[in-house]
C-alpha atoms as a PDB file:
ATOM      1  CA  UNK A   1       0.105 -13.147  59.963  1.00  0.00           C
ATOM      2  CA  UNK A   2      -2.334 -12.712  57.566  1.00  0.00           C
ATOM      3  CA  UNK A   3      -5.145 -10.646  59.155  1.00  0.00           C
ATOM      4  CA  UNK A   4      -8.541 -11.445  56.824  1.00  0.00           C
ATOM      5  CA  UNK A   5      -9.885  -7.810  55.346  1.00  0.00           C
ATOM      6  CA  UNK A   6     -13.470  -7.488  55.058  1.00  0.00           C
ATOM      7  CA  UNK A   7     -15.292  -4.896  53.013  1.00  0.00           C
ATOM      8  CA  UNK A   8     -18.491  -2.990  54.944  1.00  0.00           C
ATOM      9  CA  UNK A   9     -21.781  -4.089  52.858  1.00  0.00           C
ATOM     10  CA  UNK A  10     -24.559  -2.024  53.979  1.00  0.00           C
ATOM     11  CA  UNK A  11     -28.188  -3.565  53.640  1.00  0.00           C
ATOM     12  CA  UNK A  12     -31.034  -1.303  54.687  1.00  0.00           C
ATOM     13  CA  UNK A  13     -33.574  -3.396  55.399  1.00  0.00           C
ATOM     14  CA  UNK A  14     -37.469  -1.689  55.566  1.00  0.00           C
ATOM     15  CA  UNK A  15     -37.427   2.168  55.386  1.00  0.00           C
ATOM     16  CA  UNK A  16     -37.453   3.449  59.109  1.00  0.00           C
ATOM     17  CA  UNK A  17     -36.613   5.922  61.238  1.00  0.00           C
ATOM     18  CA  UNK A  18     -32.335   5.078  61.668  1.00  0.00           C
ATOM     19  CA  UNK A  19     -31.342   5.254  65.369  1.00  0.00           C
ATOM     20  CA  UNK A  20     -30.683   8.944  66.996  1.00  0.00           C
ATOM     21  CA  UNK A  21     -29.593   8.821  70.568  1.00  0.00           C
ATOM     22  CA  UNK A  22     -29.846  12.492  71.295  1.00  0.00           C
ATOM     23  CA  UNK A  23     -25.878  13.275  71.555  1.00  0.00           C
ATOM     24  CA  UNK A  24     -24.243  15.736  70.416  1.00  0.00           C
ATOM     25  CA  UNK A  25     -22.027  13.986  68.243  1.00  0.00           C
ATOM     26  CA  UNK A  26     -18.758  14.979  65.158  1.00  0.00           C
ATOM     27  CA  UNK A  27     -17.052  13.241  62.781  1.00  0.00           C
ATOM     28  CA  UNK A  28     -13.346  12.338  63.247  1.00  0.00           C
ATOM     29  CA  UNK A  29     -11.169  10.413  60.902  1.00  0.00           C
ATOM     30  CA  UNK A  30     -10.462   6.613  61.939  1.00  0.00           C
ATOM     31  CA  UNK A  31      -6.717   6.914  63.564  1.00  0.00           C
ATOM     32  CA  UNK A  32      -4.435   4.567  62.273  1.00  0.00           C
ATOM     33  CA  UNK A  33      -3.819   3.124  65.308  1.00  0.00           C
ATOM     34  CA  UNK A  34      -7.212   1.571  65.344  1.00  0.00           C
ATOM     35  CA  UNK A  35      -5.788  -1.043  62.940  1.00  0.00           C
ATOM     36  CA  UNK A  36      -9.411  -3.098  62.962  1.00  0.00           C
ATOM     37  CA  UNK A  37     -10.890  -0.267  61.275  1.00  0.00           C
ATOM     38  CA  UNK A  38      -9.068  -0.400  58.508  1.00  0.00           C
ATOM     39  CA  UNK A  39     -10.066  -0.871  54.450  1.00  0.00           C
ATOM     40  CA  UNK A  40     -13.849  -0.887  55.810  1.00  0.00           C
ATOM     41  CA  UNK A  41     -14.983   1.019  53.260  1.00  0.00           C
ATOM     42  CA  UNK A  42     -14.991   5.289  54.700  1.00  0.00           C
ATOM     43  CA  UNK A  43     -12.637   7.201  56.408  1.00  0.00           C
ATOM     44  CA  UNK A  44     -14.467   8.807  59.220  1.00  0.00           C
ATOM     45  CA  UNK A  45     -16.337   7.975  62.271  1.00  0.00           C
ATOM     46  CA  UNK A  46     -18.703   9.255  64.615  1.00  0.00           C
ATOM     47  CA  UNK A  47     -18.076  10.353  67.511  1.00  0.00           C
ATOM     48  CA  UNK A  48     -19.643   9.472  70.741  1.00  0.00           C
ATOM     49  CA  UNK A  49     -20.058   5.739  69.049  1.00  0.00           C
ATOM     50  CA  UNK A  50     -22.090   3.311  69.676  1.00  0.00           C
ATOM     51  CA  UNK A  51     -20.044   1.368  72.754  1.00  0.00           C
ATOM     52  CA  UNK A  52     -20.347   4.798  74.229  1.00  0.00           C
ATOM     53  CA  UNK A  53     -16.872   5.777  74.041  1.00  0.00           C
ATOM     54  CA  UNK A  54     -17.138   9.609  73.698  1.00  0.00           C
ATOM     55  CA  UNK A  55     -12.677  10.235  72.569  1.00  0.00           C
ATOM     56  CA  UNK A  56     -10.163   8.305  70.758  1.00  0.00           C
ATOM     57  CA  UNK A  57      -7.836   8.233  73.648  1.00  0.00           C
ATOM     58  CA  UNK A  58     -10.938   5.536  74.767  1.00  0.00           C
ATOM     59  CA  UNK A  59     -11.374   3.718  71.053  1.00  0.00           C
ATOM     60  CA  UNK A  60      -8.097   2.648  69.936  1.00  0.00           C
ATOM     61  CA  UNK A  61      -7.306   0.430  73.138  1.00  0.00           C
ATOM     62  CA  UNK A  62     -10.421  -0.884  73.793  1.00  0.00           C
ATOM     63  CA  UNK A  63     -10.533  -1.916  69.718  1.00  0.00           C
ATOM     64  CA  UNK A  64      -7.716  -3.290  70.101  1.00  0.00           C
ATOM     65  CA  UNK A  65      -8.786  -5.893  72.063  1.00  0.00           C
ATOM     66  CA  UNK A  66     -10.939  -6.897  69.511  1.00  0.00           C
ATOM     67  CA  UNK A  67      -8.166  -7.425  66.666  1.00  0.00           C
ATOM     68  CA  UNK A  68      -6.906 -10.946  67.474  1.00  0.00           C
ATOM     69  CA  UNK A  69     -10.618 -12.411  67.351  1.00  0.00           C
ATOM     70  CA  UNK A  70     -11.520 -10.631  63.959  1.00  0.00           C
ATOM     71  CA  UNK A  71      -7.978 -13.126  62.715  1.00  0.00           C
ATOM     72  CA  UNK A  72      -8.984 -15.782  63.591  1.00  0.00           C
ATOM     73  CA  UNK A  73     -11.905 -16.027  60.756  1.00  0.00           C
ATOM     74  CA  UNK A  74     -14.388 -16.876  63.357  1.00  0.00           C
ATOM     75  CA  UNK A  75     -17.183 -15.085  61.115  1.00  0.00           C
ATOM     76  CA  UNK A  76     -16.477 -12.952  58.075  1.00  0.00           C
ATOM     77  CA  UNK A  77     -18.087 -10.308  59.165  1.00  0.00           C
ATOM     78  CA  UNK A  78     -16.861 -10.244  62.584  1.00  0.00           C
ATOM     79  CA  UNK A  79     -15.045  -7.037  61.597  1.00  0.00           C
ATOM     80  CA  UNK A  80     -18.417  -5.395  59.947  1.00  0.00           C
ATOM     81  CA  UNK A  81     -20.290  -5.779  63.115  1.00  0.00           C
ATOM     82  CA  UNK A  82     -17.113  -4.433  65.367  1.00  0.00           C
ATOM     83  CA  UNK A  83     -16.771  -1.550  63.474  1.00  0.00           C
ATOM     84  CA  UNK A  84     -20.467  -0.001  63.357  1.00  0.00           C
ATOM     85  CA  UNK A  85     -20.171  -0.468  66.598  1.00  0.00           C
ATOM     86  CA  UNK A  86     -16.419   0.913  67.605  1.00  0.00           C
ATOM     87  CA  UNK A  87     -16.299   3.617  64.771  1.00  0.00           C
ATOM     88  CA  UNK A  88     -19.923   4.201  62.554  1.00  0.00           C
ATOM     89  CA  UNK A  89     -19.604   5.467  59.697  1.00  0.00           C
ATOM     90  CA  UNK A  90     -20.421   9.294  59.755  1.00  0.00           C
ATOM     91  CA  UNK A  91     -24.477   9.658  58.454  1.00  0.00           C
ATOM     92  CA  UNK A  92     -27.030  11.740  59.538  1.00  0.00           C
ATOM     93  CA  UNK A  93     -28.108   9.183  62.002  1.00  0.00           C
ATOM     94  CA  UNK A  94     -26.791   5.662  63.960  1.00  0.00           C
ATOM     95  CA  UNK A  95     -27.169   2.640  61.787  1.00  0.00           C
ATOM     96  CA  UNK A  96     -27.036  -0.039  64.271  1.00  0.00           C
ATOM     97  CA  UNK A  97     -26.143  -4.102  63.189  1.00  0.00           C
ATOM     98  CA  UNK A  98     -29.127  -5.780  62.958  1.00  0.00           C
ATOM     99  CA  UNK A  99     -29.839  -8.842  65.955  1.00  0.00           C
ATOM    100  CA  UNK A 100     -29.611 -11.475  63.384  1.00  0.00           C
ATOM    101  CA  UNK A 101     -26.345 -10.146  62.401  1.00  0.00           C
ATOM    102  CA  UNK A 102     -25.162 -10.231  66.160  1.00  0.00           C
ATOM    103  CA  UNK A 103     -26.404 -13.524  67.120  1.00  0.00           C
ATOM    104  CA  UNK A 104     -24.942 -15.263  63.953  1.00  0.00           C
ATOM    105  CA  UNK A 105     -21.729 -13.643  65.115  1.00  0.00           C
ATOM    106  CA  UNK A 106     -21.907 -14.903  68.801  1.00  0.00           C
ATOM    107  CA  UNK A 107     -22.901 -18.183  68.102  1.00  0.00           C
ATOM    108  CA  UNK A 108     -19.429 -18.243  65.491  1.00  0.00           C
ATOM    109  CA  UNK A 109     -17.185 -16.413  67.557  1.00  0.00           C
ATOM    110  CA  UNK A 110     -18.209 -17.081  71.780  1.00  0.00           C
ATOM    111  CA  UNK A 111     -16.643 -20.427  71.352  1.00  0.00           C
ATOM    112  CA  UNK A 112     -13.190 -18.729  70.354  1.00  0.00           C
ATOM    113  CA  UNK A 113     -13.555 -16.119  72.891  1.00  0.00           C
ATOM    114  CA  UNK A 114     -14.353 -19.357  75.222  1.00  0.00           C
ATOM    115  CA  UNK A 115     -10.782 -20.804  74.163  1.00  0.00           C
ATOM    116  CA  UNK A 116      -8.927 -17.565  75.189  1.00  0.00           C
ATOM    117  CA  UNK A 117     -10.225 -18.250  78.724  1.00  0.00           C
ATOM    118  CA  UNK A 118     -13.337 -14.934  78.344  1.00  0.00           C
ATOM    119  CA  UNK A 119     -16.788 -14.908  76.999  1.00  0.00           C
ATOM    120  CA  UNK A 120     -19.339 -12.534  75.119  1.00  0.00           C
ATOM    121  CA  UNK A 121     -19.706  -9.652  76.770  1.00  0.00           C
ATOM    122  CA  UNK A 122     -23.004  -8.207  78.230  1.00  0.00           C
ATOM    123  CA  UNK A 123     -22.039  -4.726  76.685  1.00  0.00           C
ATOM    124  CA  UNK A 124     -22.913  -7.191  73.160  1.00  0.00           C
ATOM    125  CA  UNK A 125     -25.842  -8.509  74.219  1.00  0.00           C
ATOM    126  CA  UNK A 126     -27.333  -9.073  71.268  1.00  0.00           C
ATOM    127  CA  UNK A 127     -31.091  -7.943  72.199  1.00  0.00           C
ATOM    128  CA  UNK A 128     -30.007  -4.584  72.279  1.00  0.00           C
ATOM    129  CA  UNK A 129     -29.871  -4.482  68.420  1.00  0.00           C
ATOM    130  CA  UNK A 130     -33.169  -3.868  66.249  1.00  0.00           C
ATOM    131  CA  UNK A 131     -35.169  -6.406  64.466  1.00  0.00           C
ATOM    132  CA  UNK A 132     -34.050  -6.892  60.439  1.00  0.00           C
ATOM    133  CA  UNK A 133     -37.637  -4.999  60.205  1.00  0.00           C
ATOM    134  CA  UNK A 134     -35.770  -2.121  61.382  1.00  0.00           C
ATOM    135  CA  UNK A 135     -33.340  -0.164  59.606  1.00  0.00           C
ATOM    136  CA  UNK A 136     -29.804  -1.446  60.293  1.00  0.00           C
ATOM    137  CA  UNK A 137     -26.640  -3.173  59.490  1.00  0.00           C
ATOM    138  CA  UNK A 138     -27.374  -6.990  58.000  1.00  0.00           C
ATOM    139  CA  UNK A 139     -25.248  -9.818  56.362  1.00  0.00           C
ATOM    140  CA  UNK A 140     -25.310 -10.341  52.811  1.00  0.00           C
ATOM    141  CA  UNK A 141     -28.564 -11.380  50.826  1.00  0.00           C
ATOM    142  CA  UNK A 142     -28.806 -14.544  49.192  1.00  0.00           C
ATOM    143  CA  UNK A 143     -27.987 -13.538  45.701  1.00  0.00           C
ATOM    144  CA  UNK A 144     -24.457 -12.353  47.287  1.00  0.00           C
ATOM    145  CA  UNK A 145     -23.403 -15.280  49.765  1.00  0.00           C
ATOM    146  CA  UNK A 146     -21.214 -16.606  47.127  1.00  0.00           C
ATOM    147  CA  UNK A 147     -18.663 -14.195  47.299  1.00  0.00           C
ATOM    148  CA  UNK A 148     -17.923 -15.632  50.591  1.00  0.00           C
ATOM    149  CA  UNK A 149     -15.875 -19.315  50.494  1.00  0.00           C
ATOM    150  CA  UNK A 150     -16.497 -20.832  53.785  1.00  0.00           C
ATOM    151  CA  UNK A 151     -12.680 -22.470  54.671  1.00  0.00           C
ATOM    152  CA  UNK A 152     -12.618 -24.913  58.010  1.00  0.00           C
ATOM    153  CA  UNK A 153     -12.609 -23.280  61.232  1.00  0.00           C
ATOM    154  CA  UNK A 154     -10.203 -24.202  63.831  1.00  0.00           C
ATOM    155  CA  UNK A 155     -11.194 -26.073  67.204  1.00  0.00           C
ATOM    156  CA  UNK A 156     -10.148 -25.361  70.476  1.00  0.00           C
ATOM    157  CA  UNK A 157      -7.791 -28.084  71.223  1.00  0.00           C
ATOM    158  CA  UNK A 158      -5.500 -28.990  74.413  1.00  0.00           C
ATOM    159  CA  UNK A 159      -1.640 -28.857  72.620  1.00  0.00           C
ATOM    160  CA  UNK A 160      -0.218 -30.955  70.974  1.00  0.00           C
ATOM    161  CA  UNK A 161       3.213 -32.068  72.775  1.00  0.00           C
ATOM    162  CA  UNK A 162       6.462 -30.937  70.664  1.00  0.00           C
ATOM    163  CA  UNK A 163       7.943 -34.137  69.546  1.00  0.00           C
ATOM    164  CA  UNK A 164      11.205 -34.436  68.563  1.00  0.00           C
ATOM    165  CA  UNK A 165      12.133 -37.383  66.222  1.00  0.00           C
ATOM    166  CA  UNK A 166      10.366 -38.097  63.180  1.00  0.00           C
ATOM    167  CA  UNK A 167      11.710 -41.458  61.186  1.00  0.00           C
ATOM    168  CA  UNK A 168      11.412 -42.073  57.619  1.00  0.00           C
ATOM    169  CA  UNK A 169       8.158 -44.768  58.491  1.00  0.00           C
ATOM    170  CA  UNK A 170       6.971 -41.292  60.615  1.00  0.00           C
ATOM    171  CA  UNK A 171       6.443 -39.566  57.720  1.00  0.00           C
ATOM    172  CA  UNK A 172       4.764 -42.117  55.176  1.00  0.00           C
ATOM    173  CA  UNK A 173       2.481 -42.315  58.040  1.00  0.00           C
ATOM    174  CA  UNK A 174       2.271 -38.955  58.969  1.00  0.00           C
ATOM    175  CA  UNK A 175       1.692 -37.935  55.360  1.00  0.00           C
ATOM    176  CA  UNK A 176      -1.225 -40.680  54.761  1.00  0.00           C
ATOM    177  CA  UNK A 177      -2.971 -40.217  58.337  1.00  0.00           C
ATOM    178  CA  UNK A 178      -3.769 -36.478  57.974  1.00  0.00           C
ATOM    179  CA  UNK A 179      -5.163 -34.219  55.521  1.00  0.00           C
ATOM    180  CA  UNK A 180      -2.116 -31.511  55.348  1.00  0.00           C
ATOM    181  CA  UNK A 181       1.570 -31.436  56.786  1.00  0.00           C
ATOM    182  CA  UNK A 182       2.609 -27.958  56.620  1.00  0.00           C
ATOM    183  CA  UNK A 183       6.192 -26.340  57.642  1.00  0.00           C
ATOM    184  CA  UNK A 184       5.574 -23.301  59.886  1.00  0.00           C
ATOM    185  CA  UNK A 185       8.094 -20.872  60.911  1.00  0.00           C
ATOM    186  CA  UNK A 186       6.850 -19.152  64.637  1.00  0.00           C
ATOM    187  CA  UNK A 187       8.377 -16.204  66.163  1.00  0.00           C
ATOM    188  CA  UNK A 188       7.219 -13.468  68.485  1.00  0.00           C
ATOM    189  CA  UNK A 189       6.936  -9.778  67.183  1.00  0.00           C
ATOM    190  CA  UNK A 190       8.888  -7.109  68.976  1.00  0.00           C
ATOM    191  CA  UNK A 191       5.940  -5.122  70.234  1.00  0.00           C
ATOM    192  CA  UNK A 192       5.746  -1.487  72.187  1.00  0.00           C
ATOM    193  CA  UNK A 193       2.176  -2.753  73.727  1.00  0.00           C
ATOM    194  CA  UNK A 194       1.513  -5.015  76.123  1.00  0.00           C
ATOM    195  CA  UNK A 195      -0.508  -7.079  73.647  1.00  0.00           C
ATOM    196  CA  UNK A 196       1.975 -10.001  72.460  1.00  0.00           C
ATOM    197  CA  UNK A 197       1.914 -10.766  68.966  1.00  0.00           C
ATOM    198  CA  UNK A 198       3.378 -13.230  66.496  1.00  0.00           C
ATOM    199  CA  UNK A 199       4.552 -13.955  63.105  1.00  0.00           C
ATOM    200  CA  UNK A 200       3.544 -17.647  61.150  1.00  0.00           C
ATOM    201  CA  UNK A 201       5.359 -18.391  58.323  1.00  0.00           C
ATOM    202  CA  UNK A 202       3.692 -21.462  56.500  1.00  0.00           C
ATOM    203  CA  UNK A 203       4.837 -23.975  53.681  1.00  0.00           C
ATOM    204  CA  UNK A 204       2.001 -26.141  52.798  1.00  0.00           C
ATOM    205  CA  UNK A 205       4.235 -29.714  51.998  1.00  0.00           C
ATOM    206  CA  UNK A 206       1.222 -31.632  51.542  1.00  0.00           C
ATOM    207  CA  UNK A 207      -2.288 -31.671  51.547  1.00  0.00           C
ATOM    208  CA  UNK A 208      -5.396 -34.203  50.442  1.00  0.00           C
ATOM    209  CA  UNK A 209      -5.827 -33.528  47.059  1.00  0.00           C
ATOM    210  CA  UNK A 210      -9.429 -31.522  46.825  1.00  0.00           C
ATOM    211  CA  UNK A 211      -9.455 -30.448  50.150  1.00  0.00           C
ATOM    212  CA  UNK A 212      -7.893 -27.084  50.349  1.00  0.00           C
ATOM    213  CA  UNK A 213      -5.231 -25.062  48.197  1.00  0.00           C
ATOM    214  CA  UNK A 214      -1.823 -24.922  49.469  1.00  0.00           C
ATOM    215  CA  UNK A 215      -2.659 -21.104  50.062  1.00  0.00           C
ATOM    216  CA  UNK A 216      -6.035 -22.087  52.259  1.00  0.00           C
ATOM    217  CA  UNK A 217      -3.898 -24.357  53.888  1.00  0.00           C
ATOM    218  CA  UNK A 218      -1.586 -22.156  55.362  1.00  0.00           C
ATOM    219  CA  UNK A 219      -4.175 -19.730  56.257  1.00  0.00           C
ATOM    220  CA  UNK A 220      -6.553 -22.387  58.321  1.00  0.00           C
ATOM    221  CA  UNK A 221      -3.025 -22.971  60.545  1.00  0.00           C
ATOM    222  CA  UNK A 222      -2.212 -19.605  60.798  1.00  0.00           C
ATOM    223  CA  UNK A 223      -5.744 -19.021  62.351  1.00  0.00           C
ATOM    224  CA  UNK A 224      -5.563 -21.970  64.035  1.00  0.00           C
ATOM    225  CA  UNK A 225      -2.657 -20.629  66.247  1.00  0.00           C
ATOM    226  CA  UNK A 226      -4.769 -17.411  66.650  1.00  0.00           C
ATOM    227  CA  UNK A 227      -7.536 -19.375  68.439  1.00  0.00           C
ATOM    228  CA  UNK A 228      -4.890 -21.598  70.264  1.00  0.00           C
ATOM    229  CA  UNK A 229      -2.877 -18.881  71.111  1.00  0.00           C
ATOM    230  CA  UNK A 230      -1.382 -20.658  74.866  1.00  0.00           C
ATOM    231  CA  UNK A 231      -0.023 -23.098  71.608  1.00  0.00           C
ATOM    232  CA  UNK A 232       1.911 -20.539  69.795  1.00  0.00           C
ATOM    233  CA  UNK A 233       3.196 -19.095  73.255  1.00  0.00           C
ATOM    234  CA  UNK A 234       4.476 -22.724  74.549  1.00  0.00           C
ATOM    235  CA  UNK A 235       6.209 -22.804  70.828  1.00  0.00           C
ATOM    236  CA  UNK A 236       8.135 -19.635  71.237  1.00  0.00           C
ATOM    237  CA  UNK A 237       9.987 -19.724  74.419  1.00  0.00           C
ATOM    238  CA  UNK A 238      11.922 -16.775  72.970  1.00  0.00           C
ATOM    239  CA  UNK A 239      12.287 -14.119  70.499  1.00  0.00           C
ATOM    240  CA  UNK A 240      14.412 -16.467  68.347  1.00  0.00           C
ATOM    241  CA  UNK A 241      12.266 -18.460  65.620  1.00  0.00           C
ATOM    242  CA  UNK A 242      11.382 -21.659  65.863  1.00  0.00           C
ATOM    243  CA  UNK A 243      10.355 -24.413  63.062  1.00  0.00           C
ATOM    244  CA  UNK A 244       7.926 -26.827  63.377  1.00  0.00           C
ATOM    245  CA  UNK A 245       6.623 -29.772  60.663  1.00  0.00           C
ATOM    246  CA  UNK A 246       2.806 -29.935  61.790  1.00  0.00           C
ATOM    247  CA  UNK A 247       0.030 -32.197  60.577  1.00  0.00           C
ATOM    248  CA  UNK A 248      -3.262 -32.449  61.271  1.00  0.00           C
ATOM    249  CA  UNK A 249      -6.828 -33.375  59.681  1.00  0.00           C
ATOM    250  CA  UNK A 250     -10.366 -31.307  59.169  1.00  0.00           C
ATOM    251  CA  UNK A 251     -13.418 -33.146  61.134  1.00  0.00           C
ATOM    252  CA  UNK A 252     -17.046 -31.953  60.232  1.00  0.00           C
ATOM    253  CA  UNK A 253     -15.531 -28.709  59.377  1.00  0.00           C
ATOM    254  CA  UNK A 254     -13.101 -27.960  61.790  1.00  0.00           C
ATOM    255  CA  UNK A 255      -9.357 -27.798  61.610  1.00  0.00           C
ATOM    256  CA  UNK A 256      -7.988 -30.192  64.185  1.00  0.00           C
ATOM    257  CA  UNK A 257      -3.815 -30.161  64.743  1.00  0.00           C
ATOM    258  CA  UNK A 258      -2.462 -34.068  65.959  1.00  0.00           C
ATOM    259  CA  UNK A 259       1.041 -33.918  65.723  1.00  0.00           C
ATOM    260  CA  UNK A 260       3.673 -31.173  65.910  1.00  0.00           C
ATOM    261  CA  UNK A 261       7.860 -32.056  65.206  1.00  0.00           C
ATOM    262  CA  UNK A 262      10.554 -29.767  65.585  1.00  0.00           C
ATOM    263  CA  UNK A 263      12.260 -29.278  62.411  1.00  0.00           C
ATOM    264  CA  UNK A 264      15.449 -30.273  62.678  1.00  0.00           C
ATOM    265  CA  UNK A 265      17.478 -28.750  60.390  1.00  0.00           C
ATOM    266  CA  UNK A 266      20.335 -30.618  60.095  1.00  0.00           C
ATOM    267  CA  UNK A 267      18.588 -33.875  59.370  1.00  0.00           C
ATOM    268  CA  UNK A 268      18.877 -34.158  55.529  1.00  0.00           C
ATOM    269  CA  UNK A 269      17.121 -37.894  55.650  1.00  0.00           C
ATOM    270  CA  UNK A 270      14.090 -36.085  57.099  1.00  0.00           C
ATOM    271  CA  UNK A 271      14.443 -33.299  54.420  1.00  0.00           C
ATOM    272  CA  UNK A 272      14.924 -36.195  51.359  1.00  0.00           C
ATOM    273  CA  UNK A 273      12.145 -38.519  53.207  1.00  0.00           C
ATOM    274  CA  UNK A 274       9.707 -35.233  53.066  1.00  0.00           C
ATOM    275  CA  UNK A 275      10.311 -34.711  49.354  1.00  0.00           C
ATOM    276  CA  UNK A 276       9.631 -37.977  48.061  1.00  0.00           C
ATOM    277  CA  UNK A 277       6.434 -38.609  50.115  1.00  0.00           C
ATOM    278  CA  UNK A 278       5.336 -35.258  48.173  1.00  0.00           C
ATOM    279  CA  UNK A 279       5.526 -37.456  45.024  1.00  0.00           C
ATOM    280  CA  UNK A 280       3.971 -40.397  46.696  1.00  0.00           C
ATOM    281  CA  UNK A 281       0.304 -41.662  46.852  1.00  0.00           C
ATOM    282  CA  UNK A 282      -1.130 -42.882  49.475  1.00  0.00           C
ATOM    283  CA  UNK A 283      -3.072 -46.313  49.151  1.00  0.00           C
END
């Protein structure tokens, strides 16, 4: 997988008094189990935090949770707003996010929460965060949004069903009837926690000229199996990798998946038929 890694950006909005919630609190350095935490910028946190978690022992698994959502690109600074929240950075006081910051999050990332079969929780309501008045955590100015490419965002989506012929006519009309055809590789990591996980190996074989790069490609399925995760779990039955020739088409800025084949590898017509339509343009 290729988790997204987001940089902490700090904007201190009107000079105010920061947050002090009368606790005794230390610094301790971010653990590297609490993998969300990572490359955020500083190396220690504060300790009671902000979710009220007062020990690591509490932190690290309840962060954890959080992981899978901050992959699947719902906002890019999904992992900004987790981590003042799960481990702030050690000041002299709390600097909370800001509620515009936390709504703009909820309204991007509730619907993939929504997928996964949970919701926001209360614990994140978002009127429990000062006004951008205040001092506190905010999203990037204006002069500094376009640092940010916005890629399509995967929909929620009932799967696909797994077919398993594709003829040479298939693929003409697979390749001219959707904006990318990518070859994925799926398997399921060997994990010690209970928390499954899963590798995607893309190969971008075609894609509308314009519309992504075979790179952004590859990275809108990847976190399209991250939100439709009961898709990747029906497509690995076992620890053994599977490959899959997928296709599918972007709609008002989502990433929509309408066919999936099984690759068969010993089909070299289907191999050949692939290659040429690469070379082909569609009328």
């Amino acid at each position: 997988m290729l988790p997204a890694a987001f940089g902490l950006v700090f904007v201190l909005m009107r000079v105010a008094v920061g947050l002090d919630l009368g606790l005794s609190t230390k610094c301790v350095a971010i653990p590297k189990e609490m993998s969300i935490c990572h490359d955020v910028g500083y190396s220690e946190m504060r300790l009671p935090n902000l979710m009220g978690h007062t020990t690591l022992a509490e932190v690290v698994p309840e962060s954890a949770g959080w992981q899978r959502l901050v992959q699947t690109g719902c906002h890019p600074y999904s992992k900004t707003f987790l981590c003042a929240l799960f481990a702030p950075v050690c000041l002299d006081t709390f600097i909370q996010p800001c509620r515009s910051m936390c709504v703009a999050i909820r309204d991007s990332c509730a619907p993939v929460l929504g997928c996964h079969g949970s919701h926001w929780p209360s614990s994140l309501d978002c009127d429990r965060f000062p006004a951008d008045e205040d001092m506190c955590l905010g999203s990037l100015g204006k002069e500094q949004k376009h640092i940010v490419k916005v890629f399509p965002k995967p929909a929620c989506q009932i799967c696909p069903a797994v077919e398993e012929f594709l003829t040479h006519k298939g693929v003409s009309d697979l390749f001219c009837t959707n904006n990318f055809v990518t070859k994925v590789k799926l398997s399921r990591k060997r994990t010690v926690l209970s928390i499954q996980e899963y590798n995607v190996d893309c190969q971008a074989e075609f894609i509308t000229p314009g519309l992504v790069l075979p790179y952004d490609a590859c990275r809108v399925v990847e976190e399209w199996f991250l939100v439709n995760e009961g898709c990747i779990r029906k497509m690995t039955p076992t620890h053994r990798p599977m490959i899959y020739l997928i296709a599918g088409t972007t709609e008002e800025s989502n990433v929509l998946i309408h066919h999936v084949y099984r690759w068969q590898r010993w089909n070299s017509q289907l191999t050949l038929s692939i290659w040429k339509r690469r070379q082909h343009k569609c009328t």
